[in-house]
Protein backbone atom coordinates (compact mmCIF):
# COMPACT_ATOMS: atom_id res chain seq x y z
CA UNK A 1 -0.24 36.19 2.50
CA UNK A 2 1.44 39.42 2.73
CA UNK A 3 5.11 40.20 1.35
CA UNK A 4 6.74 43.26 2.77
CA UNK A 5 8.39 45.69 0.70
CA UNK A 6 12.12 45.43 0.91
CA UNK A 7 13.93 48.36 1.15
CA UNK A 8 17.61 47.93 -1.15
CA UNK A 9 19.92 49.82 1.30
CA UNK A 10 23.34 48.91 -0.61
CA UNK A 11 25.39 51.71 -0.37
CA UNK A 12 24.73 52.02 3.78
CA UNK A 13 27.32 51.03 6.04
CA UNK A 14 27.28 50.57 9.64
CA UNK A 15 28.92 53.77 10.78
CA UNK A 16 32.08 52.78 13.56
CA UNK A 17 30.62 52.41 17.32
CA UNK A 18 33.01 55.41 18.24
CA UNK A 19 31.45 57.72 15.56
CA UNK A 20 28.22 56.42 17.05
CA UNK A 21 28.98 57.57 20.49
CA UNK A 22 30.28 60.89 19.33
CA UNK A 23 27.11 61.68 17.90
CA UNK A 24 25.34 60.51 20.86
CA UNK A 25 27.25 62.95 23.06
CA UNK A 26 28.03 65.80 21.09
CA UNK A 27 26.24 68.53 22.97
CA UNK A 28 28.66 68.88 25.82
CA UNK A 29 31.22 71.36 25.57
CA UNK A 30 33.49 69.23 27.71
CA UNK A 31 33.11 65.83 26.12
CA UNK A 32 33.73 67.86 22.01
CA UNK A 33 37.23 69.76 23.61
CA UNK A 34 38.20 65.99 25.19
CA UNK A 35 38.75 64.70 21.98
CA UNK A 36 40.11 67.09 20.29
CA UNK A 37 44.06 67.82 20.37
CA UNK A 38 45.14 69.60 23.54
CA UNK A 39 41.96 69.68 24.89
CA UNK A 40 40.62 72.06 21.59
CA UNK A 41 42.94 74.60 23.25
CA UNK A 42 43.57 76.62 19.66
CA UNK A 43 40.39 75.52 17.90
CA UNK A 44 36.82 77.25 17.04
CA UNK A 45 33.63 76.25 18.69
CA UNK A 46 30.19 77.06 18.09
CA UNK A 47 26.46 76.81 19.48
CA UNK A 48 25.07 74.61 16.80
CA UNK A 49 21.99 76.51 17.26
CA UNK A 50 24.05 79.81 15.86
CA UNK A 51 24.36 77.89 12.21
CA UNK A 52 20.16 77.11 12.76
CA UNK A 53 19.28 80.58 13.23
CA UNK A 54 21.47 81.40 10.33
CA UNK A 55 24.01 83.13 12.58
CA UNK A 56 27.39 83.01 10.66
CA UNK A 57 30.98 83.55 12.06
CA UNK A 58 29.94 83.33 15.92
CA UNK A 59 32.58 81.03 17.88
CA UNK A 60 34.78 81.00 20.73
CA UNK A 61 38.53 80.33 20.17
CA UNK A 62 39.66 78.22 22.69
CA UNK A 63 42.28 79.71 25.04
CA UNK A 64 42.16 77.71 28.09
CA UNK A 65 40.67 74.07 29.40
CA UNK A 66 40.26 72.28 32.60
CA UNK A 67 38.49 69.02 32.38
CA UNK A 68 36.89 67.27 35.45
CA UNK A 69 35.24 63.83 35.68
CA UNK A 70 36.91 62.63 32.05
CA UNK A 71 35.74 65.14 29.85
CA UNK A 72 31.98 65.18 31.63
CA UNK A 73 32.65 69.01 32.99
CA UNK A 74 35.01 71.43 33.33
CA UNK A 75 35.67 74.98 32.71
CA UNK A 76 36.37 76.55 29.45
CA UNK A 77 37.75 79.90 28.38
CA UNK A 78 38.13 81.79 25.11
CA UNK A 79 37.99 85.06 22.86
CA UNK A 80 34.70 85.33 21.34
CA UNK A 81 33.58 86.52 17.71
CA UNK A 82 29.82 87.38 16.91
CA UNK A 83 28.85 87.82 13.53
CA UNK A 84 32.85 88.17 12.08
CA UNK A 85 33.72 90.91 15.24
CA UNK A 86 36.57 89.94 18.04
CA UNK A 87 34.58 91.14 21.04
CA UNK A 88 36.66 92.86 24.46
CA UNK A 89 39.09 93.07 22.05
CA UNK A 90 39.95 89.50 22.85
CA UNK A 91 40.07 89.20 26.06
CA UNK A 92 40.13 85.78 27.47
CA UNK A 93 36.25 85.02 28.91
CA UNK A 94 34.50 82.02 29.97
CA UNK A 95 32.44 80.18 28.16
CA UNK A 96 28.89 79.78 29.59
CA UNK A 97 26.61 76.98 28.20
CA UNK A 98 28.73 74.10 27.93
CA UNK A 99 25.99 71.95 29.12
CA UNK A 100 23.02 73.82 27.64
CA UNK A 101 23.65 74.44 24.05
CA UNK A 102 24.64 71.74 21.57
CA UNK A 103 28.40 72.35 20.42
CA UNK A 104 30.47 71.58 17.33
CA UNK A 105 34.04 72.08 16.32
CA UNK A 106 34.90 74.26 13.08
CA UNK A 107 37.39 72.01 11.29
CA UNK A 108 40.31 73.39 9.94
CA UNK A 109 40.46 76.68 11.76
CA UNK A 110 42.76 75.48 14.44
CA UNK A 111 46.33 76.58 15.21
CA UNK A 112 49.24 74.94 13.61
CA UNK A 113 49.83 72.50 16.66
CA UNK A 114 46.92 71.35 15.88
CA UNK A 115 47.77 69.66 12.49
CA UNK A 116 50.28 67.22 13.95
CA UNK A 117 49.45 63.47 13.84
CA UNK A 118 47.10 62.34 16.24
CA UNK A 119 45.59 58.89 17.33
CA UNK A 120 43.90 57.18 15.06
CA UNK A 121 39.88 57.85 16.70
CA UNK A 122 40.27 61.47 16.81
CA UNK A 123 41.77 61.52 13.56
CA UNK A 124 38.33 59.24 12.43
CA UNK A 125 36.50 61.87 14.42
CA UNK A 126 37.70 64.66 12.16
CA UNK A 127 36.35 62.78 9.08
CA UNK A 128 32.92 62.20 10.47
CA UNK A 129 31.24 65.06 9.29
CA UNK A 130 32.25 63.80 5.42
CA UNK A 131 31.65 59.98 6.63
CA UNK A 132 27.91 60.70 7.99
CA UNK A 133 27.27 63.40 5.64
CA UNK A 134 27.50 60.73 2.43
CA UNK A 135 25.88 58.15 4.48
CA UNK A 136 22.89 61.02 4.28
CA UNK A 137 22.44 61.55 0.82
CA UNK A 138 23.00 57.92 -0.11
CA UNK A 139 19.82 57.51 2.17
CA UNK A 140 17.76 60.16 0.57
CA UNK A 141 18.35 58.90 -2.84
CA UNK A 142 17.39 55.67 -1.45
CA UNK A 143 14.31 56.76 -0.10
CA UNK A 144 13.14 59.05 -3.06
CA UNK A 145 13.45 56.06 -5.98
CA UNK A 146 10.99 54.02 -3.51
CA UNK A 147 7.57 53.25 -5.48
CA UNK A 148 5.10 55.23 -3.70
CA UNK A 149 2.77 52.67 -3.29
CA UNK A 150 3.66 48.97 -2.38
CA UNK A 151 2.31 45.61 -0.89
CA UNK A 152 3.91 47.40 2.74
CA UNK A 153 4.12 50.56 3.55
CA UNK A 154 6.25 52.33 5.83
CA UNK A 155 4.53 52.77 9.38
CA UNK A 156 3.37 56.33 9.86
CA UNK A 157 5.78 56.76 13.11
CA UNK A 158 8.90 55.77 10.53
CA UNK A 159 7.42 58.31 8.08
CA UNK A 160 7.12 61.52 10.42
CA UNK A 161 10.50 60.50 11.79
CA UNK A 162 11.96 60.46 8.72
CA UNK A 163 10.49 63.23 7.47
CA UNK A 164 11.10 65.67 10.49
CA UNK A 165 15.13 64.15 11.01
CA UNK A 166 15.05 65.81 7.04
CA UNK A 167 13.99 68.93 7.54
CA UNK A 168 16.37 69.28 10.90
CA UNK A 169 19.27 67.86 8.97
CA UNK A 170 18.48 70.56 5.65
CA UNK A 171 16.93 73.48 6.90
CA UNK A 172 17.75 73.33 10.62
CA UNK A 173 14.76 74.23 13.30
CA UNK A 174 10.99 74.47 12.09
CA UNK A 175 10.16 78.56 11.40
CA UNK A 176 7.06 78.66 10.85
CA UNK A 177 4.30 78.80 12.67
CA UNK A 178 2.11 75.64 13.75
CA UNK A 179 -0.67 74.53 11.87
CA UNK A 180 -4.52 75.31 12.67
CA UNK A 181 -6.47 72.69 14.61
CA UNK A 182 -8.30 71.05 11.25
CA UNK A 183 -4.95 70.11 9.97
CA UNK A 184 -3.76 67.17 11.73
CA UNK A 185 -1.35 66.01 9.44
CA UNK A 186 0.21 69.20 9.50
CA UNK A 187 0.03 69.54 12.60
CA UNK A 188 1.71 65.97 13.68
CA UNK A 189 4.59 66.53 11.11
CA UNK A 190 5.15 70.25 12.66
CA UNK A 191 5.48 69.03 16.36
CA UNK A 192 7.63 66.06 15.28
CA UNK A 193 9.87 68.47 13.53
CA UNK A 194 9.86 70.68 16.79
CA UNK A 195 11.20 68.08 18.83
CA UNK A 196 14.36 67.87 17.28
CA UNK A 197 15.11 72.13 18.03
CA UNK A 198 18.92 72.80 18.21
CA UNK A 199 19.81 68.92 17.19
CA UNK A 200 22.96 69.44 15.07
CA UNK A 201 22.18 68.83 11.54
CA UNK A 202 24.99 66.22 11.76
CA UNK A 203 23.38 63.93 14.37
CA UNK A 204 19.96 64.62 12.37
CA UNK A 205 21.44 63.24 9.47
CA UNK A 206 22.97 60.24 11.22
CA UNK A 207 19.25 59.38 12.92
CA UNK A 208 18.00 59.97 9.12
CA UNK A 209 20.06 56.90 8.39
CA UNK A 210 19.74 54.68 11.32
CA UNK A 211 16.11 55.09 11.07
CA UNK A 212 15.91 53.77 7.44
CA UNK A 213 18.29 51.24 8.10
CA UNK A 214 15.66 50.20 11.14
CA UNK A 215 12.81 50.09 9.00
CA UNK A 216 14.58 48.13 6.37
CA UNK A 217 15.66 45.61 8.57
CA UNK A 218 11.95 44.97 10.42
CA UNK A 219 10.23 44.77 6.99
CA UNK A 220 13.12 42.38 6.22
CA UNK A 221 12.43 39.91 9.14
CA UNK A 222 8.63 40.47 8.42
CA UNK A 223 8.87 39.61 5.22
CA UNK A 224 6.28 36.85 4.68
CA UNK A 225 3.18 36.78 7.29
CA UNK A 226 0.59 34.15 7.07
């Protein structure tokens, strides 16, 4: 008889099913300037994979929206800064990507219409970033006070995911370069790590968590095997 290692995930809470499907679908362009006031027409957007390079003050400020197909498309235009500098002086430009690029809203660098009262989801939506961020470390900590060395272990596939939905959430895309041939293990935590380029460290962090909570709950139900 075998008795699986239960993992003690107090502290984790289900996160709400719309912060689940804003993570889901945060790379559009469209779908992040649907829910914000106005249609983000005001607010600062950036590539998340600006912040992953280590690109700082690159955004477009949002000038002017048209939405198509509820917030699936649409057009977008704005001013953009690169690295602190108002390019074209300002002018009004489109911006080009919407679909290609992961996007995220900088809170709190709207315009002052944007700081009136608004429904209660997009309100939750602003808060995400704090909600899923202490979700994240509460998870970590859970994970590092694990014994290293139980009755179960962890399945390997949990253990690269884990691991690589870390490194994507702290440090942002793998840099260096991939391992030789003799290392395996290297090699199969590098490539796992790759496939997560340009996720937003946000959604990494919120897969960090549903993955532990996953493995928690399948050693739970396999708890005693004959």
């Amino acid at each position: 008889m075998a008795f699986a290692l239960r993992i003690p995930i107090s502290g984790l809470k289900s996160l709400p099913k719309s912060a689940s499907g804003i993570l889901n679908d945060s790379k559009s362009l469209f779908a992040l300037l649907s829910r914000l006031p106005n249609d983000g027409v005001g607010q600062r957007v950036t590539q998340s994979r600006w912040g992953a390079k280590g690109i700082e003050n690159s955004y477009y400020t949002v000038t002017r929206v048209r939405l198509r197909a509820k917030g699936k498309t649409g057009d977008a235009y704005g001013a953009f800064t690169w690295k602190g500098k108002l390019l074209s002086n300002g002018k009004e430009q489109k911006i080009r990507g919407g679909h290609k690029y992961a996007w995220k809203h900088i809170a709190g660098a709207g315009v002052e219409s944007a700081r009136i009262d608004i429904a209660p989801r997009r309100a939750a939506i602003m808060d995400i970033d704090t909600l899923v961020n202490a979700q994240f470390n509460r998870a970590v900590e859970i994970v590092q006070s694990l014994p290293k060395t139980g009755p179960i272990q962890t399945g390997y596939e949990e253990k690269l995911a884990m691991y690589s939905l870390y490194k994507q959430a702290t440090q942002g895309n793998v840099k260096t370069s991939r391992p030789g041939v003799w290392d395996m293990l290297g090699r199969a935590k590098w490539d796992e790590w790759a496939k997560h380029k340009d996720m937003d460290a946000r959604e990494a962090q919120w897969r960090y968590v549903e993955t532990l909570k996953k493995a928690s709950a399948a050693q739970v139900s396999g708890s005693y095997n004959c």
